[in-house]
C-alpha atoms as a PDB file:
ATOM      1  CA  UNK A   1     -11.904  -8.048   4.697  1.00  0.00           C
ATOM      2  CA  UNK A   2      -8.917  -7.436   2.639  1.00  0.00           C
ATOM      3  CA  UNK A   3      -7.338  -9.967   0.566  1.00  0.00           C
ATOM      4  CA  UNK A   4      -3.762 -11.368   0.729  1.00  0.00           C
ATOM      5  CA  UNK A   5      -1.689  -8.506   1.620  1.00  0.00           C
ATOM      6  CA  UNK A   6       1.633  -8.254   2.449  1.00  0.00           C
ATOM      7  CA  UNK A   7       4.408  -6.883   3.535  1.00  0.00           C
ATOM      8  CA  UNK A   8       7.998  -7.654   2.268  1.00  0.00           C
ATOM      9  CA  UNK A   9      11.047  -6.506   4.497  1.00  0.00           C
ATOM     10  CA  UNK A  10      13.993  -4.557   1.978  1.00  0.00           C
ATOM     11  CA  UNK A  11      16.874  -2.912   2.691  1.00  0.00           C
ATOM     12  CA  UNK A  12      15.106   0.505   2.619  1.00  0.00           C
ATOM     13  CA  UNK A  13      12.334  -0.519   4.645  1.00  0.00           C
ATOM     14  CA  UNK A  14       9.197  -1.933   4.473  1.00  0.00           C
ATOM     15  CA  UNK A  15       7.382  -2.637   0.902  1.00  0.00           C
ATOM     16  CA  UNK A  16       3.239  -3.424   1.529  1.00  0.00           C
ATOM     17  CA  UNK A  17       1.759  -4.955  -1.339  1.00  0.00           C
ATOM     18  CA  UNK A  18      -1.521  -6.144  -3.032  1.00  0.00           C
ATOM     19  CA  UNK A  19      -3.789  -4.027  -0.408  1.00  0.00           C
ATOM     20  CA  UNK A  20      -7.456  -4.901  -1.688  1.00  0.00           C
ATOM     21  CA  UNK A  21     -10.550  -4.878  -0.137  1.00  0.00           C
ATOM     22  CA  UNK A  22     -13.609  -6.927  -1.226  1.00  0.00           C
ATOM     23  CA  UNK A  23     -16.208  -4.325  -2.194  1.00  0.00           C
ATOM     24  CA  UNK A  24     -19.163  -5.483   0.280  1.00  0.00           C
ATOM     25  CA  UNK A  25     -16.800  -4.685   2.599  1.00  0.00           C
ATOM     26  CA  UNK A  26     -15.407  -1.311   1.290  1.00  0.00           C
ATOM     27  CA  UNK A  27     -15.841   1.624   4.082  1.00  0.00           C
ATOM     28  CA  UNK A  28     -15.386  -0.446   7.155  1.00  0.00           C
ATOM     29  CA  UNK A  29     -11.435   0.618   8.302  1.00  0.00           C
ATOM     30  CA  UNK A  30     -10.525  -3.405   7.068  1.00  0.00           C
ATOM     31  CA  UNK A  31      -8.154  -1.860   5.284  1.00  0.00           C
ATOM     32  CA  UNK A  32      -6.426   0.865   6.929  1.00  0.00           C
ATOM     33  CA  UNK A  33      -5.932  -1.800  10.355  1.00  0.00           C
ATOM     34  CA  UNK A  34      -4.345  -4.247   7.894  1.00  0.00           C
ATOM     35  CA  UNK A  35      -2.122  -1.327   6.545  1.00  0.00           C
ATOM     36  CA  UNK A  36      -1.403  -0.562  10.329  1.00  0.00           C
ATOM     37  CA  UNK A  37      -0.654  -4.006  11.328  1.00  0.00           C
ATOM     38  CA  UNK A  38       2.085  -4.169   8.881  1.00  0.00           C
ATOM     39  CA  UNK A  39       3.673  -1.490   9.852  1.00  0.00           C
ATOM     40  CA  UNK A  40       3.610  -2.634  13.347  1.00  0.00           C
ATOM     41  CA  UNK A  41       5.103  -5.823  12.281  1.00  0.00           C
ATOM     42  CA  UNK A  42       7.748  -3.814   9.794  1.00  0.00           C
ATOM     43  CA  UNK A  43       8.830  -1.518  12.721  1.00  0.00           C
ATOM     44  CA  UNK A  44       9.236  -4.164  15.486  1.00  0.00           C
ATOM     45  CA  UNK A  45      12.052  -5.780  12.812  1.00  0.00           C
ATOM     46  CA  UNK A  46      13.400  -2.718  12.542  1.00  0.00           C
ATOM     47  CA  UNK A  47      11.888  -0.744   9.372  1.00  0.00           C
ATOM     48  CA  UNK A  48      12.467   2.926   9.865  1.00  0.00           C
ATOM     49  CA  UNK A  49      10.302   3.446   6.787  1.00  0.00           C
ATOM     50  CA  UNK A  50       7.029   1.765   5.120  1.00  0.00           C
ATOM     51  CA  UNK A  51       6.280   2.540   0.928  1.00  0.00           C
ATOM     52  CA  UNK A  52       3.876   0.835  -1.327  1.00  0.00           C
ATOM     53  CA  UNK A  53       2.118   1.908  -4.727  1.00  0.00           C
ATOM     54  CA  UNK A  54      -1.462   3.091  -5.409  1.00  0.00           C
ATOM     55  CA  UNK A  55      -2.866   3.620  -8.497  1.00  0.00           C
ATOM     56  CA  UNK A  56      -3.612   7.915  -8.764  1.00  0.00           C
ATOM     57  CA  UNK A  57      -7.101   7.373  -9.421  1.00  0.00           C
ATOM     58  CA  UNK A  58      -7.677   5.275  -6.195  1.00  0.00           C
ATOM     59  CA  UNK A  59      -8.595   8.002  -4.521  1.00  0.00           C
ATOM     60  CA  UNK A  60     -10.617   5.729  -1.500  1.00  0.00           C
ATOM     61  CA  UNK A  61      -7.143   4.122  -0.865  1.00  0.00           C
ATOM     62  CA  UNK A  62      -5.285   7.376  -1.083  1.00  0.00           C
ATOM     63  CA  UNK A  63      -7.215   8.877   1.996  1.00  0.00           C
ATOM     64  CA  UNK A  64      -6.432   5.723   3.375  1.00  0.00           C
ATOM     65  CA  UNK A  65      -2.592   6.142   3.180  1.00  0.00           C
ATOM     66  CA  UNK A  66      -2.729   9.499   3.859  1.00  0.00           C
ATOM     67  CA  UNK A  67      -4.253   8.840   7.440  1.00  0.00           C
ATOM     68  CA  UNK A  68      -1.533   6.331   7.963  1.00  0.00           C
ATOM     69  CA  UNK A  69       1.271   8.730   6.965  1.00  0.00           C
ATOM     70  CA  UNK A  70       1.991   8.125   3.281  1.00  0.00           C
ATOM     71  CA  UNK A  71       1.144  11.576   2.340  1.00  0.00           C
ATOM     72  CA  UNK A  72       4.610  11.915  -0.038  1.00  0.00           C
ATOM     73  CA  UNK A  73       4.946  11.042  -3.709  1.00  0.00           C
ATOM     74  CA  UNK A  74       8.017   9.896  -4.685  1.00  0.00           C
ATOM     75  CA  UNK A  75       7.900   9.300  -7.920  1.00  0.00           C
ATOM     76  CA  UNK A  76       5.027   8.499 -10.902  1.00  0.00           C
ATOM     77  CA  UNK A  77       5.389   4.795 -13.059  1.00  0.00           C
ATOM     78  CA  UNK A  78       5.343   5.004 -16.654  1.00  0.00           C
ATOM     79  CA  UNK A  79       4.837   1.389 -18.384  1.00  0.00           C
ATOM     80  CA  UNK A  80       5.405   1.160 -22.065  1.00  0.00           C
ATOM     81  CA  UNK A  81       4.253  -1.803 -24.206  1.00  0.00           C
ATOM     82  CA  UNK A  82       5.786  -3.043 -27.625  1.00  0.00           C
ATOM     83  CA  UNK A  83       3.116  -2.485 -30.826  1.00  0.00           C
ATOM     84  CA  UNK A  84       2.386  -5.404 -32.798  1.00  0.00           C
ATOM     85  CA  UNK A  85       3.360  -4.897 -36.260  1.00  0.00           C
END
């Protein structure tokens, strides 16, 4: 079972977000045919793209979106957080 995902339509296509899936249920394809649904629902309103963001050291989800297509990188986040003094 994965929990709360979604998928948000944009002008470039269509963003998936919070993928999770509980971890007794880890292994089981919950979430890849989640992933796949939403794409299914993107492209029939017209998405000609999908892109989401995974953590590099996910690497269970990584296969995951790699079956589904999502094998291309576009580019890495770098957050940046104020010191206290």
């Amino acid at each position: 079972m994965t929990l709360d995902p979604f998928g948000a339509l944009t002008l470039h296509g269509l963003c998936i977000e919070s993928v999770a899936t509980r971890v007794d249920m880890r292994g089981k394809g919950f979430a890849g045919e989640t992933v796949a649904a939403l794409m299914a629902w993107g492209a029939s309103r017209g998405a000609g793209a999908a892109f989401l963001q995974v953590q590099n050291d996910n690497q269970a989800a990584i296969r995951v979106y790699d079956r589904l297509g999502f094998g291309r990188e576009l580019y890495r986040y770098h957050y940046r957080t104020r010191l206290s003094a």
